[in-house]
Protein backbone atom coordinates (compact mmCIF):
# COMPACT_ATOMS: atom_id res chain seq x y z
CA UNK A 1 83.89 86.70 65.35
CA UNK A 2 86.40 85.32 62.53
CA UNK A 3 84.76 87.30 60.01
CA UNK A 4 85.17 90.40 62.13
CA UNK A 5 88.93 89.27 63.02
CA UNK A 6 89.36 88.87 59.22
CA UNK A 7 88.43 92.11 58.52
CA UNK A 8 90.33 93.91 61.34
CA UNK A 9 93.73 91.82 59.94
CA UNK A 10 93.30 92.73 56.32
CA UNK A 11 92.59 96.99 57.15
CA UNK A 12 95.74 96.36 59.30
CA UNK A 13 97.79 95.78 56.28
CA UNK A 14 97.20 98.74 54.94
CA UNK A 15 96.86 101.23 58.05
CA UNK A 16 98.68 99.06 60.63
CA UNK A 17 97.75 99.86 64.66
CA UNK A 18 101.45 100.92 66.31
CA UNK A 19 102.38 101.22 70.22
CA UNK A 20 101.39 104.77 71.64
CA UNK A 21 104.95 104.77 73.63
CA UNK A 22 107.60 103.00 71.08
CA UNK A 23 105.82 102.74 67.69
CA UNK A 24 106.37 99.37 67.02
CA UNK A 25 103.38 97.47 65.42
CA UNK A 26 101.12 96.03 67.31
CA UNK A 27 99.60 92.02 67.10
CA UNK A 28 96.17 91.18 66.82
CA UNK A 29 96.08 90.21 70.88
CA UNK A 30 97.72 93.98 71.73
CA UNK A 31 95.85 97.10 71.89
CA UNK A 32 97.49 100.78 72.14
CA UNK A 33 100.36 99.50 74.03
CA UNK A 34 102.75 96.55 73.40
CA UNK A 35 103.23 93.78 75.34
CA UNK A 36 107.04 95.18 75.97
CA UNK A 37 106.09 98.68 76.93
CA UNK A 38 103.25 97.74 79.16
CA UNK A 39 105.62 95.26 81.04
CA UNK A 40 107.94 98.71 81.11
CA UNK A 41 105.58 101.38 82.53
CA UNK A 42 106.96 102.66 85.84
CA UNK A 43 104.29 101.55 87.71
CA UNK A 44 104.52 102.65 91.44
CA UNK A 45 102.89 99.94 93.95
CA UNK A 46 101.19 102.44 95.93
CA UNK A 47 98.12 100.25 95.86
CA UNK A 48 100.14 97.78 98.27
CA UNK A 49 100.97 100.02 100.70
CA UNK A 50 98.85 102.41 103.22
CA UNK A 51 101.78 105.03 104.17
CA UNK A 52 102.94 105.45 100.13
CA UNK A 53 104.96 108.71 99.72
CA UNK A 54 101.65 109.74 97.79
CA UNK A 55 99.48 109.75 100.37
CA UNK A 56 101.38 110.60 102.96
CA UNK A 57 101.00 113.96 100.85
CA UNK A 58 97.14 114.06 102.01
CA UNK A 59 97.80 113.05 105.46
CA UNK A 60 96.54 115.96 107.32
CA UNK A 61 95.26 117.62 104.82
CA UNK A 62 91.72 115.54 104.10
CA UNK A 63 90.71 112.24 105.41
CA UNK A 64 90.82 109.27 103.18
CA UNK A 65 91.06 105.97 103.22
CA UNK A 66 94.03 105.16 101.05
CA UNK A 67 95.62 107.01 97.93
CA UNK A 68 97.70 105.41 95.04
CA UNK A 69 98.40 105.97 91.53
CA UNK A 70 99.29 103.49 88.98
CA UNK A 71 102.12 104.83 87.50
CA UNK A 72 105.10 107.61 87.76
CA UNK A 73 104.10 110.59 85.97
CA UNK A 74 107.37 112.31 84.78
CA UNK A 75 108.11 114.95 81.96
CA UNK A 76 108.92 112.87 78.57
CA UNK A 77 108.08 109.49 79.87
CA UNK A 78 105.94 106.67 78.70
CA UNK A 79 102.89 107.86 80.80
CA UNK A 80 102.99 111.13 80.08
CA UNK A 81 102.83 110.41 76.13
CA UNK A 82 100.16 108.40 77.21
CA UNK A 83 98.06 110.87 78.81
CA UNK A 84 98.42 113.52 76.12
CA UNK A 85 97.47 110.49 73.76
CA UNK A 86 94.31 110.44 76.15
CA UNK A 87 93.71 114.00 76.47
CA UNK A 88 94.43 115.61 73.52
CA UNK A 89 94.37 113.68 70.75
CA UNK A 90 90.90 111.81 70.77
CA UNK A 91 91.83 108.16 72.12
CA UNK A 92 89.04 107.62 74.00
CA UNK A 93 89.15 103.79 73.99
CA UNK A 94 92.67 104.31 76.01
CA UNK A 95 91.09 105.64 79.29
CA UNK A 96 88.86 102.61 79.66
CA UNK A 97 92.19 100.31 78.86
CA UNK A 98 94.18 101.65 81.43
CA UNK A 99 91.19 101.89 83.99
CA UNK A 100 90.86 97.67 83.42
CA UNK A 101 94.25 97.30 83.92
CA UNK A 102 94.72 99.09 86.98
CA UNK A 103 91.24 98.18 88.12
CA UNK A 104 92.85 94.25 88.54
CA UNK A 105 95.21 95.46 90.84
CA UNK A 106 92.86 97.46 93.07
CA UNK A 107 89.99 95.12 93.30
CA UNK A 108 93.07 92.42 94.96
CA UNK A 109 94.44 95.66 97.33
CA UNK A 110 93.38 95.17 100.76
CA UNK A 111 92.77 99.24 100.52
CA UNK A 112 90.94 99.27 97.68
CA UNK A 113 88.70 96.06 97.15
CA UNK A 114 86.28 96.78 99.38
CA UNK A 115 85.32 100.29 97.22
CA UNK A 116 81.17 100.39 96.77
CA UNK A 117 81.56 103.69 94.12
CA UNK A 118 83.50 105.38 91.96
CA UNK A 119 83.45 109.06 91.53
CA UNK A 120 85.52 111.09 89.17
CA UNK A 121 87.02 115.00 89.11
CA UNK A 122 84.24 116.67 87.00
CA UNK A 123 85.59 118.88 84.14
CA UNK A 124 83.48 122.18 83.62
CA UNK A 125 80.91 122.30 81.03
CA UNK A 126 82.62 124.58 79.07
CA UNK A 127 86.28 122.69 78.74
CA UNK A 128 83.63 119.23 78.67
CA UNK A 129 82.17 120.59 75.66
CA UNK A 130 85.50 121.57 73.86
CA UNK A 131 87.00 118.37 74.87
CA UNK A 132 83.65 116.08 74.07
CA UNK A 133 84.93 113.77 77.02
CA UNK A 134 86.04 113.73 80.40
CA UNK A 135 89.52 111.54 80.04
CA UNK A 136 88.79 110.97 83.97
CA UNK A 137 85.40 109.26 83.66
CA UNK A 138 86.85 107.27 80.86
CA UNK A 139 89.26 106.00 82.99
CA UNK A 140 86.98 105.53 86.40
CA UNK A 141 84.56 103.43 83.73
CA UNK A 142 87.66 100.97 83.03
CA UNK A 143 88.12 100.29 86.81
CA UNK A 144 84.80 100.00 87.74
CA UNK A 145 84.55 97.32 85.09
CA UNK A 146 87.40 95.58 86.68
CA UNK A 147 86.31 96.04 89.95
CA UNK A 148 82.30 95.11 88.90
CA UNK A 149 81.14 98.59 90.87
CA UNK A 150 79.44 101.19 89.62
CA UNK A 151 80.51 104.67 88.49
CA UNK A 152 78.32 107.77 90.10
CA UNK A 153 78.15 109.77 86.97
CA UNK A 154 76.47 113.64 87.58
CA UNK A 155 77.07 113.04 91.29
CA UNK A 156 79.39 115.95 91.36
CA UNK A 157 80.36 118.70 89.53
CA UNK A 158 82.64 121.71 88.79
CA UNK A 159 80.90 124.95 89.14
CA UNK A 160 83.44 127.18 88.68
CA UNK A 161 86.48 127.54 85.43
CA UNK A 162 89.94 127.61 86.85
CA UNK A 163 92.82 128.25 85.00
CA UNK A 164 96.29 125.83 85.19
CA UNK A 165 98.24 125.01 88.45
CA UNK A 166 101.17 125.03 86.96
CA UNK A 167 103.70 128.35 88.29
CA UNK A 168 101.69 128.96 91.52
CA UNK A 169 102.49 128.57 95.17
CA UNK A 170 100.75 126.49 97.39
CA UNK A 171 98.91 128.83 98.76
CA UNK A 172 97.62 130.22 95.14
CA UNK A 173 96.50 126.25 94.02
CA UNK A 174 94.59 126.50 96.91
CA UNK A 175 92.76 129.83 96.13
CA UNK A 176 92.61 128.86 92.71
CA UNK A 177 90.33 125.55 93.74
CA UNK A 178 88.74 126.69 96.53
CA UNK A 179 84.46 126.17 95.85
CA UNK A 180 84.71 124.66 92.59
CA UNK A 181 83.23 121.75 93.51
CA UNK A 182 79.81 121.23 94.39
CA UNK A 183 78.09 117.68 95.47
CA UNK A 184 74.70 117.22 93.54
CA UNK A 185 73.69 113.71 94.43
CA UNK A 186 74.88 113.07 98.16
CA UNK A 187 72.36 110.53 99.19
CA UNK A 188 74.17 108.39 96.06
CA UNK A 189 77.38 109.00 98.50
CA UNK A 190 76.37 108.56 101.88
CA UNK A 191 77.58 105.51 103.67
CA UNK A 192 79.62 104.08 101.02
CA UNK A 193 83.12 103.26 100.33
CA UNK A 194 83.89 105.98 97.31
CA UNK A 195 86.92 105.62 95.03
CA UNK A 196 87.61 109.36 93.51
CA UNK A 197 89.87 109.21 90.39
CA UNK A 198 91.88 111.42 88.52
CA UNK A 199 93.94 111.44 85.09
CA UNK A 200 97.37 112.82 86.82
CA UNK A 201 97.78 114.41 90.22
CA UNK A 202 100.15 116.84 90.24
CA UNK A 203 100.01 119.13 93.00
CA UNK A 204 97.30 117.40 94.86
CA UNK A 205 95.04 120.47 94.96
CA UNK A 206 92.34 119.97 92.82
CA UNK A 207 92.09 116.46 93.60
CA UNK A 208 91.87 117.03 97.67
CA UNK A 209 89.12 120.04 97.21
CA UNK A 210 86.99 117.75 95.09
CA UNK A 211 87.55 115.44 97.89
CA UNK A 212 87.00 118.11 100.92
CA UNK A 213 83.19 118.80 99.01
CA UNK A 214 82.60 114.35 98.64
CA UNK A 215 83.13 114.12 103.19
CA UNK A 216 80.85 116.49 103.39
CA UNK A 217 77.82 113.74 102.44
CA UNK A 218 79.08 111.35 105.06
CA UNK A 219 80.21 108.36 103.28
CA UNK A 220 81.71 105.61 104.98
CA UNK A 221 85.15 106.35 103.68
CA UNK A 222 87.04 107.97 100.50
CA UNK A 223 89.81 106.42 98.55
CA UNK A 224 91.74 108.12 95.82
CA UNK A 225 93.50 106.96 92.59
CA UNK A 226 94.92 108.03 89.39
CA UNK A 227 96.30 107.29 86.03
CA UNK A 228 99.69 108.88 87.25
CA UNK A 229 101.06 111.28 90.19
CA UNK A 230 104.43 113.28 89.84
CA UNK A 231 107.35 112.49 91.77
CA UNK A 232 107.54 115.88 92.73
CA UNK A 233 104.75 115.98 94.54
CA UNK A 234 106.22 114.98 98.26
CA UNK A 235 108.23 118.40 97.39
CA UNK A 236 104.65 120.43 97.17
């Protein structure tokens, strides 16, 4: 272990590991984000509360056990750099990181420490196989490390390629996810507290017709979390 801390000091010195949200250089206990701009991230609580303005956005639309998100999601902000960092430019290791962290807060939530599973939103083959990852699973493998449960890979997946969200009315996100999903494993589900994560939830679409597809194996009950959730989304 000193020999391998030796090694990662002296490469430092010549290509030094900086913060993903300020840039500052990073110490040899820090690891994509500083200490500062961890302590910073506009984290949201949800995971405290049952009646959360995020899932009170569910609430009659699918039946879950308890929504949250670990941080604000908002154009330009920490989170959002960090989730592009995640998604788009190959830091793979930062999905994991983010699930740990956020995993120690749900496994002490009276909502969420009872979870048995965690599921996440499939990606289609075709985007999987551009991307190489799902940023998703990365993350659900963080918190189920944390919360010392397993993670249901291949229990679900995405049958169908939709295009973006983003411009369309309600009633269009809706069309636009309806039958994507399809549950491949649901003995794996049934009976079972399941945690379904996300990256971001935006509009809440996706996220609730992955979810509409998981009730239909009869577990015992379905949480939801994510990396982030918009502030806009008690607007949708």
């Amino acid at each position: 272990m000193v020999a391998v801390q030796f090694l990662k000091d002296f490469v430092s010195l010549f290509y030094p590991e900086v913060c993903l949200v300020c840039g500052d250089g990073l110490n040899s206990k820090e690891e994509f984000v500083c200490t500062m701009c961890m302590y910073k991230l506009p984290k949201t609580n949800y995971h405290t509360h049952a009646d959360n303005p995020l899932a009170k956005v569910f609430w009659g639309r699918v039946e879950v056990n308890a929504v949250a998100a670990y941080c604000h999601y908002q154009k330009g902000n920490a989170v959002q750099d960090l989730v592009h960092e995640l998604k788009y430019n190959g830091k793979k290791k930062l999905g994991p990181y983010l699930g740990r962290w956020y995993g120690n807060d749900l496994k002490e939530s009276a909502l969420f420490g009872r979870v048995d599973a965690i599921l996440y939103v499939p990606l289609h083959p075709s985007k999987l196989k551009k991307r190489g990852y799902n940023q998703s699973a990365l993350f659900a493998e963080g918190l189920a490390e944390s919360m010392e449960v397993p993670v249901l890979h291949g229990a679900i997946s995405r049958v169908k390629n939709t295009d973006t969200q983003t411009r369309k009315t309600r009633y269009q996100r809706w069309e636009n996810v309806e039958g994507i999903f399809k549950v491949d494993k649901p003995t794996e589900l049934q009976g079972r507290h399941l945690l379904l994560v996300d990256d971001i939830i935006t509009t809440g679409a996706t996220i609730e017709a992955c979810a509409v597809e998981i009730l239909k194996a009869n577990p015992a009950s379905l949480s939801i979390a994510s990396i982030g959730c918009a502030d806009t989304i008690s607007a949708i």
